[in-house]
Protein backbone atom coordinates (compact mmCIF):
# COMPACT_ATOMS: atom_id res chain seq x y z
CA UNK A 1 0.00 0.00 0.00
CA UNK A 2 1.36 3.52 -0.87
CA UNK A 3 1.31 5.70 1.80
CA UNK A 4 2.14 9.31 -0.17
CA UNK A 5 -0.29 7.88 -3.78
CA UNK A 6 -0.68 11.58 -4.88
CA UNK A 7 -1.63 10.31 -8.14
CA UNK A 8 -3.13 7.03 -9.74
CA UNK A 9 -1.27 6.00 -13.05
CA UNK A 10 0.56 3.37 -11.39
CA UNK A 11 2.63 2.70 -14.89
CA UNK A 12 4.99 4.96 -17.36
CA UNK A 13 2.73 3.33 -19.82
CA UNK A 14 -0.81 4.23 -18.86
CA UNK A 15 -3.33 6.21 -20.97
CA UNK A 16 -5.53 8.18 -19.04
CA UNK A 17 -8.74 9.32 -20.39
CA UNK A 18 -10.14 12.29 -18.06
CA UNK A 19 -13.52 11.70 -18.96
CA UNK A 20 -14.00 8.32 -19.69
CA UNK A 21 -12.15 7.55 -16.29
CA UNK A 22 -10.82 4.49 -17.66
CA UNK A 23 -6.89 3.66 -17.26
CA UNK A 24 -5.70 1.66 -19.69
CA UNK A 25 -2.53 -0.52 -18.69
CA UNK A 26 -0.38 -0.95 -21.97
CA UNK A 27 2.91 -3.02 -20.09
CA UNK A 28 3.39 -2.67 -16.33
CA UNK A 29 7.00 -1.65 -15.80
CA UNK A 30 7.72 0.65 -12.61
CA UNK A 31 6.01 2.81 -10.75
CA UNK A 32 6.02 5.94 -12.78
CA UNK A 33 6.03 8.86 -9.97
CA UNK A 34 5.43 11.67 -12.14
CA UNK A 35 2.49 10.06 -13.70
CA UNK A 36 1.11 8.98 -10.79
CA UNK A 37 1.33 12.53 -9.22
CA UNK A 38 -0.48 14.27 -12.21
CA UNK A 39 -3.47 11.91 -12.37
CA UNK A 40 -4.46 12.25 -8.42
CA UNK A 41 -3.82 16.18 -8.28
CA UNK A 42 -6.12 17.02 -11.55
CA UNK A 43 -9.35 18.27 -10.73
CA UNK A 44 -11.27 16.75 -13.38
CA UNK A 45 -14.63 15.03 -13.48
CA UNK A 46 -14.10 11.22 -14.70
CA UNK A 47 -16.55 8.54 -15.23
CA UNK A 48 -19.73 10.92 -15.90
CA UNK A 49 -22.44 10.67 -18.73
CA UNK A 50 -23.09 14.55 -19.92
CA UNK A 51 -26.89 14.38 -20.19
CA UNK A 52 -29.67 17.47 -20.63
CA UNK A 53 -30.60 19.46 -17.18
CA UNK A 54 -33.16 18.28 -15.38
CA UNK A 55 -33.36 21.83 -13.61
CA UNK A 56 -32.08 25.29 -15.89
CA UNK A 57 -31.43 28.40 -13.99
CA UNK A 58 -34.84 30.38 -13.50
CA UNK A 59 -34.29 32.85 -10.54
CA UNK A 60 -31.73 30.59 -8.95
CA UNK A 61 -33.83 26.86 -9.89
CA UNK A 62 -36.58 25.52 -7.97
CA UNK A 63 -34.42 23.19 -5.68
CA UNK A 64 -33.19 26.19 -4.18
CA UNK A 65 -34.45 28.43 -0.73
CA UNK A 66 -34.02 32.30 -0.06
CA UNK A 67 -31.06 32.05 2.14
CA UNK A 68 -31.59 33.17 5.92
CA UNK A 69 -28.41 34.42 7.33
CA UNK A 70 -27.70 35.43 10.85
CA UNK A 71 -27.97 38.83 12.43
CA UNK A 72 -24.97 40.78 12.27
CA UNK A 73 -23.67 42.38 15.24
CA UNK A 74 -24.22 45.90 15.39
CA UNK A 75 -20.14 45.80 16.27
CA UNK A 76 -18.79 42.89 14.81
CA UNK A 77 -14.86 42.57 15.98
CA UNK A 78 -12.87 43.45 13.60
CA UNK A 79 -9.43 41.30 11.95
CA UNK A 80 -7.20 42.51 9.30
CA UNK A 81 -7.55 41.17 6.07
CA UNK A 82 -10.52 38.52 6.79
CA UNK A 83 -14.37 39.16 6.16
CA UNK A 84 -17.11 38.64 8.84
CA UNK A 85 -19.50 36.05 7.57
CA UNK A 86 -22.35 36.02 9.53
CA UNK A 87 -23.73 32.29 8.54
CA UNK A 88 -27.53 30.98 8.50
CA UNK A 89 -29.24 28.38 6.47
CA UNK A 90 -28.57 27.81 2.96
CA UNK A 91 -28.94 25.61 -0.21
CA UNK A 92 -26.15 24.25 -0.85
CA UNK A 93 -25.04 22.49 -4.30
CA UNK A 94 -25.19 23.29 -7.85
CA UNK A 95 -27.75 22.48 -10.66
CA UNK A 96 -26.50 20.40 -13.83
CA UNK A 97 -24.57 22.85 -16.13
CA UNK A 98 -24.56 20.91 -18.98
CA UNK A 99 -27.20 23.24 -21.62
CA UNK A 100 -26.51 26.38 -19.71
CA UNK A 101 -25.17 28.82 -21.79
CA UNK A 102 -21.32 28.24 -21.24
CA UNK A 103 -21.80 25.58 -18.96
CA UNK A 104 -19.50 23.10 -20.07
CA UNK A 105 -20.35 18.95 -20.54
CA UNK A 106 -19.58 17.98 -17.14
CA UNK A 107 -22.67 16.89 -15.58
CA UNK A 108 -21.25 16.94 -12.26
CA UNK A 109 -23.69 14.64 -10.25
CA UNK A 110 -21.73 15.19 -7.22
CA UNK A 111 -22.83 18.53 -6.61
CA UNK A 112 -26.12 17.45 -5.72
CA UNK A 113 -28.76 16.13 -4.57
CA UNK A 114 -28.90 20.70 -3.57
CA UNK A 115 -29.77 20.51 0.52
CA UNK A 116 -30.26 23.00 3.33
CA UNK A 117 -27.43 23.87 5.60
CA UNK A 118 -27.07 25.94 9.07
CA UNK A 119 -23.58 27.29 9.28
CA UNK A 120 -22.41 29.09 12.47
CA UNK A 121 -20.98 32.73 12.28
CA UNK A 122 -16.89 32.79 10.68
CA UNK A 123 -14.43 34.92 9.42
CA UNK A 124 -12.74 34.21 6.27
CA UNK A 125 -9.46 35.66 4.78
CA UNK A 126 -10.64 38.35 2.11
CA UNK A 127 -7.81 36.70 -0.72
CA UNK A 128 -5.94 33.83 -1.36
CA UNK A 129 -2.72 32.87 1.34
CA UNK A 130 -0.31 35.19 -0.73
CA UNK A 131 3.57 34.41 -1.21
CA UNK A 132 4.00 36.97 1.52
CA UNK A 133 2.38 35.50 3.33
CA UNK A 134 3.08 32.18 3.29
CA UNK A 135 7.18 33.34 3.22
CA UNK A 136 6.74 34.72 6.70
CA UNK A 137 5.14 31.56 7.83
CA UNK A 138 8.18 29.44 6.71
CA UNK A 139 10.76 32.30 7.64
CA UNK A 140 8.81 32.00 11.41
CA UNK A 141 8.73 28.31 11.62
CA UNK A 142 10.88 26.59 9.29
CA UNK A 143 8.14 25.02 7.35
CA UNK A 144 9.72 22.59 4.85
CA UNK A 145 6.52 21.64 2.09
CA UNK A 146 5.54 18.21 0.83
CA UNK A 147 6.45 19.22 -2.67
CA UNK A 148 10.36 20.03 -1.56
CA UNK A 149 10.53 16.78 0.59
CA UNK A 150 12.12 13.85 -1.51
CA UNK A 151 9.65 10.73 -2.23
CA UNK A 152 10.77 7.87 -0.46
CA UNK A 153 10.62 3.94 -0.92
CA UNK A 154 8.20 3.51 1.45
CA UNK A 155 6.16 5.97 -0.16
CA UNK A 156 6.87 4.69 -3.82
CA UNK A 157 7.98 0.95 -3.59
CA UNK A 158 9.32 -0.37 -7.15
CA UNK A 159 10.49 2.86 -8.11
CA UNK A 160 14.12 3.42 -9.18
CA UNK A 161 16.36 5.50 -7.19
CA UNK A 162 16.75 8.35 -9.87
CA UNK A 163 13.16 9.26 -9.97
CA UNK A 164 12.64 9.60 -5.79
CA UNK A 165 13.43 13.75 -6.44
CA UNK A 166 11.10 16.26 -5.19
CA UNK A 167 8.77 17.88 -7.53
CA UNK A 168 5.64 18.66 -8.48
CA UNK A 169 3.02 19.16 -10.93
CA UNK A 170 2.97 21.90 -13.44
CA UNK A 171 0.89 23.17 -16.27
CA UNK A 172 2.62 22.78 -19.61
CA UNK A 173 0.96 23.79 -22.40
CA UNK A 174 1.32 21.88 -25.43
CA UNK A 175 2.26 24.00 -28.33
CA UNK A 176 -0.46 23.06 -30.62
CA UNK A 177 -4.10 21.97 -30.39
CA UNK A 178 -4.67 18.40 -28.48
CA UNK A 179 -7.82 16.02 -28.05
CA UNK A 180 -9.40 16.97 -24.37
CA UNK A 181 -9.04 13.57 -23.35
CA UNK A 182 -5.94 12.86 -21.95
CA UNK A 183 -4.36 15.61 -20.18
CA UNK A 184 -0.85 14.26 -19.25
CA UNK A 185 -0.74 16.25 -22.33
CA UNK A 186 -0.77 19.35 -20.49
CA UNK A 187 0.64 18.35 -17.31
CA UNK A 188 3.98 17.58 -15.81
CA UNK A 189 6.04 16.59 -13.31
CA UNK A 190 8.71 18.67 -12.71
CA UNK A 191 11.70 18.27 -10.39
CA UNK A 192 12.00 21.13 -7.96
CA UNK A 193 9.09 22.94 -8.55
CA UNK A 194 7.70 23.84 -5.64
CA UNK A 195 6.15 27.32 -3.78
CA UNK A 196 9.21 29.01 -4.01
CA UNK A 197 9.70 27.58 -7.83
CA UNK A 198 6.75 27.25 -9.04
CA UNK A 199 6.81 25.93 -12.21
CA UNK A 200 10.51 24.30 -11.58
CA UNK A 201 13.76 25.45 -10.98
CA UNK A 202 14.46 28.27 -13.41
CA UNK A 203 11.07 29.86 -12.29
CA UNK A 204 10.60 32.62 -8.84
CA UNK A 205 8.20 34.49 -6.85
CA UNK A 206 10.06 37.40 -6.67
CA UNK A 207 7.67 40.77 -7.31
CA UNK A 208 4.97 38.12 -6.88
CA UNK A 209 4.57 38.63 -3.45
CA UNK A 210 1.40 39.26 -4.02
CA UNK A 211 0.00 36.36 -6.01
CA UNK A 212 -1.48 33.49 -4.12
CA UNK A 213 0.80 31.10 -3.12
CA UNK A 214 0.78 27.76 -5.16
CA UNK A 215 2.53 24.33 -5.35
CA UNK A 216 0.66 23.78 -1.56
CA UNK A 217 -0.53 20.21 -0.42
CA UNK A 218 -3.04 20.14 1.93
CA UNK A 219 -0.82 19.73 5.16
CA UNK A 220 0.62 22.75 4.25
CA UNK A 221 -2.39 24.73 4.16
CA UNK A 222 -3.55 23.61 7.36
CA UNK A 223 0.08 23.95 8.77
CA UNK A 224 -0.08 27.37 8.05
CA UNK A 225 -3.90 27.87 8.83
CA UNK A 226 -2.56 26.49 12.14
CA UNK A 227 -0.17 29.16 12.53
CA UNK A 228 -2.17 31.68 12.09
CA UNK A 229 -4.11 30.78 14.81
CA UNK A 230 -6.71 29.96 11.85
CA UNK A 231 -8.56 26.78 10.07
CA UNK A 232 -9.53 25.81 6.75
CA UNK A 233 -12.78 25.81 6.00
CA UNK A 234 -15.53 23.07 5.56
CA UNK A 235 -16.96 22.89 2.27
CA UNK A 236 -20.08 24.50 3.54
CA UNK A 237 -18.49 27.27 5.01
CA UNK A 238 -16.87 27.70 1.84
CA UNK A 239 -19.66 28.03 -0.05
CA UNK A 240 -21.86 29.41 1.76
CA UNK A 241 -19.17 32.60 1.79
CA UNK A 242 -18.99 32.37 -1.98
CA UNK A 243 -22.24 32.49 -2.44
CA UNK A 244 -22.81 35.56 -0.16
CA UNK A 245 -26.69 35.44 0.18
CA UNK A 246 -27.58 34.92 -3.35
CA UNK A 247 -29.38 31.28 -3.31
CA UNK A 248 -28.46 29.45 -6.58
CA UNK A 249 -26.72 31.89 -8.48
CA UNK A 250 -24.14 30.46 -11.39
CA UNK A 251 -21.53 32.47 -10.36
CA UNK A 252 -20.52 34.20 -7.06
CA UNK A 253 -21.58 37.80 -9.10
CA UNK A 254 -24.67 36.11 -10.49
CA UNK A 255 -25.73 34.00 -13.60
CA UNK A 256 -23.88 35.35 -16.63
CA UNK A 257 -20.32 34.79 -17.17
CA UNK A 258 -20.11 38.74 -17.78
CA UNK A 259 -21.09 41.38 -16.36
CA UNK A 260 -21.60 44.23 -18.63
CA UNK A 261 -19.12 42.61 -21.29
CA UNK A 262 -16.38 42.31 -18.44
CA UNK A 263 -15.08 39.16 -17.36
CA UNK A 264 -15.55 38.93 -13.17
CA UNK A 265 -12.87 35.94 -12.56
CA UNK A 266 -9.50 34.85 -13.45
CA UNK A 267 -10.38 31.79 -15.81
CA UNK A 268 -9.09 30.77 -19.12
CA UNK A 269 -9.68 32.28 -22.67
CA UNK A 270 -8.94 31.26 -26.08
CA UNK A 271 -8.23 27.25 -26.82
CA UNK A 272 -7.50 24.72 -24.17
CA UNK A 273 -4.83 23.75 -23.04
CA UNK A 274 -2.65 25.29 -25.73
CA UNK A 275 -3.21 29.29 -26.34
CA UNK A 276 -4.66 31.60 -23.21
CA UNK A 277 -5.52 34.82 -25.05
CA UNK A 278 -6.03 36.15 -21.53
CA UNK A 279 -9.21 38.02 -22.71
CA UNK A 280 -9.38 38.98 -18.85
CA UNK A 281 -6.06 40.29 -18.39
CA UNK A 282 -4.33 37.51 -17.41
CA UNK A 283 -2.77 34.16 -18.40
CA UNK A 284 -1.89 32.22 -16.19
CA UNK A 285 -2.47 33.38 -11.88
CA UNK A 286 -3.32 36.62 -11.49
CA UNK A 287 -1.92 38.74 -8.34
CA UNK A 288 -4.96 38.73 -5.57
CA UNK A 289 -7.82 41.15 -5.26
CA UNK A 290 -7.73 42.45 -9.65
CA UNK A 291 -11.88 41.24 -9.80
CA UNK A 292 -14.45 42.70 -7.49
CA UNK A 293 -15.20 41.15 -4.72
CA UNK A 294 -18.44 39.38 -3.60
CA UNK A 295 -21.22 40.56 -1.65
CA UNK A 296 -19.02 39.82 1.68
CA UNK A 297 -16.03 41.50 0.53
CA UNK A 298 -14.23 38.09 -0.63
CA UNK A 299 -11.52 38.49 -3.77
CA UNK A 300 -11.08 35.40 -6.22
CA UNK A 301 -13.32 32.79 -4.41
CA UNK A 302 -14.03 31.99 -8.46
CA UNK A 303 -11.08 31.44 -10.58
CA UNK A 304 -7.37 32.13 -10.14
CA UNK A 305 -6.08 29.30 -7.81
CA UNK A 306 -8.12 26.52 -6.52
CA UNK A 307 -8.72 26.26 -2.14
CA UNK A 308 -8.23 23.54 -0.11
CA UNK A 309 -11.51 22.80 2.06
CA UNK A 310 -10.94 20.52 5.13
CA UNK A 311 -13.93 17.93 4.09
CA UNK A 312 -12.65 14.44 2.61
CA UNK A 313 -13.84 13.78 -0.53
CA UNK A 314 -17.00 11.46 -1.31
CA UNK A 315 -19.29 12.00 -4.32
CA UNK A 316 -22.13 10.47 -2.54
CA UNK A 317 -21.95 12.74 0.77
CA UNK A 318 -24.66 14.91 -0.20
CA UNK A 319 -27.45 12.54 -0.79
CA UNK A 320 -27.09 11.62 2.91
CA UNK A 321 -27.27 15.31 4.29
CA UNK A 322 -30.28 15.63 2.02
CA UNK A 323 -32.16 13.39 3.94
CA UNK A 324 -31.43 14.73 7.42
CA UNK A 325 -33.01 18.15 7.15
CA UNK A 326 -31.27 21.20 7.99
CA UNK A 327 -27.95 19.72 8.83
CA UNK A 328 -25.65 22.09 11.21
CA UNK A 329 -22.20 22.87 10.43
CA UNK A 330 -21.41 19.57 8.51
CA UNK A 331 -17.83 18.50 8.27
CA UNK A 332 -17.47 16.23 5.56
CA UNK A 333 -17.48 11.87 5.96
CA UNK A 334 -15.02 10.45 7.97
CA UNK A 335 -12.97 9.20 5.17
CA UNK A 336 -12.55 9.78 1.30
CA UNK A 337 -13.50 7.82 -1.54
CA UNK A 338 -13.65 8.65 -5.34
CA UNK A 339 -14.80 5.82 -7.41
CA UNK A 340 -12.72 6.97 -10.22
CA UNK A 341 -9.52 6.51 -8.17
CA UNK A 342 -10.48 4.49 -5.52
CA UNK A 343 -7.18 4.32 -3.72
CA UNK A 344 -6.51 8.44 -3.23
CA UNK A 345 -7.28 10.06 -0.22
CA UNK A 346 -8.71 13.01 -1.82
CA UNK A 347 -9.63 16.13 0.30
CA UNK A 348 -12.17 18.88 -1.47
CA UNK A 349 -10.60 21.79 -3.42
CA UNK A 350 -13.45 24.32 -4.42
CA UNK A 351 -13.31 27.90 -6.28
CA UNK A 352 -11.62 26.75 -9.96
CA UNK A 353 -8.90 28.27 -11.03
CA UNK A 354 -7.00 29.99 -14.22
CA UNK A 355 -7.22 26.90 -16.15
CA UNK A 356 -11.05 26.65 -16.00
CA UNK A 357 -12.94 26.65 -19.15
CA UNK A 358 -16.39 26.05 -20.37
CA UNK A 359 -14.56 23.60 -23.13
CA UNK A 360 -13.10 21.76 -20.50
CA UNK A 361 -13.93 22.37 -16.69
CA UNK A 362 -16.39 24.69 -15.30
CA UNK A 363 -15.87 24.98 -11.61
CA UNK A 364 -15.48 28.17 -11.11
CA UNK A 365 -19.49 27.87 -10.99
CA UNK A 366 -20.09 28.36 -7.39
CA UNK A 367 -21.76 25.08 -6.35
CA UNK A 368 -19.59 23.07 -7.75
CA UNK A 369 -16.61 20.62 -6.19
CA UNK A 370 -12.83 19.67 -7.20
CA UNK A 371 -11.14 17.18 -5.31
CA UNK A 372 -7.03 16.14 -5.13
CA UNK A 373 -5.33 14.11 -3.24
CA UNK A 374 -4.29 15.50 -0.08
CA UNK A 375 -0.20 15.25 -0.53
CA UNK A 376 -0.38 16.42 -4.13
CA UNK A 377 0.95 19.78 -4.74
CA UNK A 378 0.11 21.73 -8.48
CA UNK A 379 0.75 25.37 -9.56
CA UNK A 380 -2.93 25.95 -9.81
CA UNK A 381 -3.64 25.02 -6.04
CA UNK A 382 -3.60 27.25 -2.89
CA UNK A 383 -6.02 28.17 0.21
CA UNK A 384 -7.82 30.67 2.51
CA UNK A 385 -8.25 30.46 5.75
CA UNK A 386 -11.18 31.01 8.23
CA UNK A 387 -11.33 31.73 12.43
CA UNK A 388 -14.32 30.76 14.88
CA UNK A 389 -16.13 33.61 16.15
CA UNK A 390 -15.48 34.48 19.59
CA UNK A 391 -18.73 32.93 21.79
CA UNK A 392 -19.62 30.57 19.01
């Protein structure tokens, strides 16, 4: 058993299909690490049948309730840098995109059955963890990150000694146009990449202090969450922040990709994987707050980098809450399971990021869930934080 399986390919000659979720062994040789490391991190929906909505947007969809939130103080304390989210009773979920107008063909079953959902009172950081950030927290403590730490044997058994070097996954583009279904085409693993290198060795952070800080697994999110005397947050808390009072909306500014012509997100433009026109200003991460924020004063919490949520991973976890009412400040199943890649421990990303794209994944919709596995590291990964109210 692998104790570190960030990613599934268990070969050097496996073809992946992303959304046929089939693996296809061609000759077992050794454990390929890289490939194994892409497959688990990728956010991608596998194993789904694209069929016609059963419920279009009209006013947010039928499944969903006016949200109720809490009072707000009349002096709510305030902390630098996070948002006060007062919590209530939500829907939570998303409706099936697929014949929405730029909706994408991912069904996405696991975003519903849409339920109701009491969350307590929180505050949440208003951006992403920024390089800044995230360099004091390592200059404080020492922090060493699962992406600089050298695989092992016991991690990896079978593989040779040349490929146990610490890495991580990057986006590579391919230079041309590529079928959509196999993206090791676009992804690699790259020795030394890491937060400081993102996208290998000859890359940096410096002047990017400011952009959220990537190449994070999630130990190192809630190491640093930790340190800041903060959490992650659950996957309702999450989007129940996102959504900031506005049951069912598309997006977290409502339910056109636009608004007034202008894109509202940091997503991808032009032809996947191969040429980002960056038709909202940017290609690739963008530095944090550069699209308004949502009704509760939250930056990016659509696009830009992915965000680790503490809840394991199950696509079947919301057809029990369904049947238990309003369920109160829900924390995910004890213990992951994706059917697609049975043996990951997968913990839920939400949010999308740069690389989303109606032509290939459209989660930077507001209901809707990523998952990775919870030692992978990618350059399109990073986190927020939340803290408990006081009293609460």
């Amino acid at each position: 058993m692998l104790n570190r399986v960030l990613f599934i390919a268990l070969i050097t000659m496996s073809l992946i299909s992303c959304r046929e979720g089939k693996t296809k062994q061609v000759a077992a040789i050794v454990p390929d690490i890289g490939a194994m490391k892409i497959s688990g991190a990728i956010s991608c929906t596998k194993g789904l049948t694209p069929g016609d909505s059963t419920i279009f947007m009209n006013g947010g969809g039928t499944a969903f309730i006016t949200t109720v939130e809490n009072e707000i103080p009349a002096d709510p304390e305030k902390i630098a840098g996070m948002a006060y989210i007062p919590g209530g009773t939500f829907s939570m979920g998303g409706v099936n995109p697929v014949g929405i107008t730029e909706g994408g063909h991912e069904a996405m079953d696991d975003a519903r059955p849409i339920h109701q959902v009491y969350v307590d009172p929180f505050y949440m950081d208003e951006t992403e963890v920024t390089n800044k950030q995230f360099a004091d927290f390592v200059k404080a403590t020492g922090y060493i990150t699962v992406a600089e730490q050298k695989p092992t044997k016991e991690e990896f058994p079978g593989a040779p000694e040349e490929a146990l070097v610490a890495g991580a996954v990057v986006f590579t583009p391919p230079a041309h146009e590529v079928p959509l279904n196999n993206h090791l085409q676009w992804w690699q693993y790259v020795h030394e990449a890491n937060w400081r290198h993102p996208s290998g060795p000859n890359s940096n952070i410096t002047g990017k202090e400011n952009y959220p800080v990537v190449q994070i697994a999630y130990e190192d999110a809630a190491a640093y969450a930790k340190w800041a005397g903060k959490r992650l947050p659950t996957e309702a808390e999450w989007e129940f922040a996102a959504r900031a009072g506005k049951p069912g909306n598309l997006y977290t500014w409502g339910n056109e990709m636009k608004d007034a012509g202008k894109w509202q997100a940091n997503t991808f433009q032009g032809q996947f994987p191969n040429a980002d026109i960056a038709g909202d200003g940017f290609a690739g991460i963008a530095p944090v707050k550069q699209f308004a924020p949502n009704g509760y004063g939250l930056y990016d919490v659509a696009g830009n980098v992915w965000e680790w949520c503490s809840d394991w991973y199950r696509p079947d976890y919301y057809a029990g809450l369904a049947k238990a009412g309003v369920v109160k400040n829900p924390k995910g199943p004890d213990s992951s399971f994706d059917p697609a890649e049975p043996g990951q421990q997968k913990k839920v990303q939400r949010g999308g990021s740069y690389l989303c794209t109606d032509q290939y994944c459209t989660r930077y919709m507001v209901g809707t869930r990523g998952k990775g596995e919870w030692r992978s590291a990618t350059n399109h990964i990073g986190f927020r934080c939340v803290k408990d109210v006081e009293g609460e």
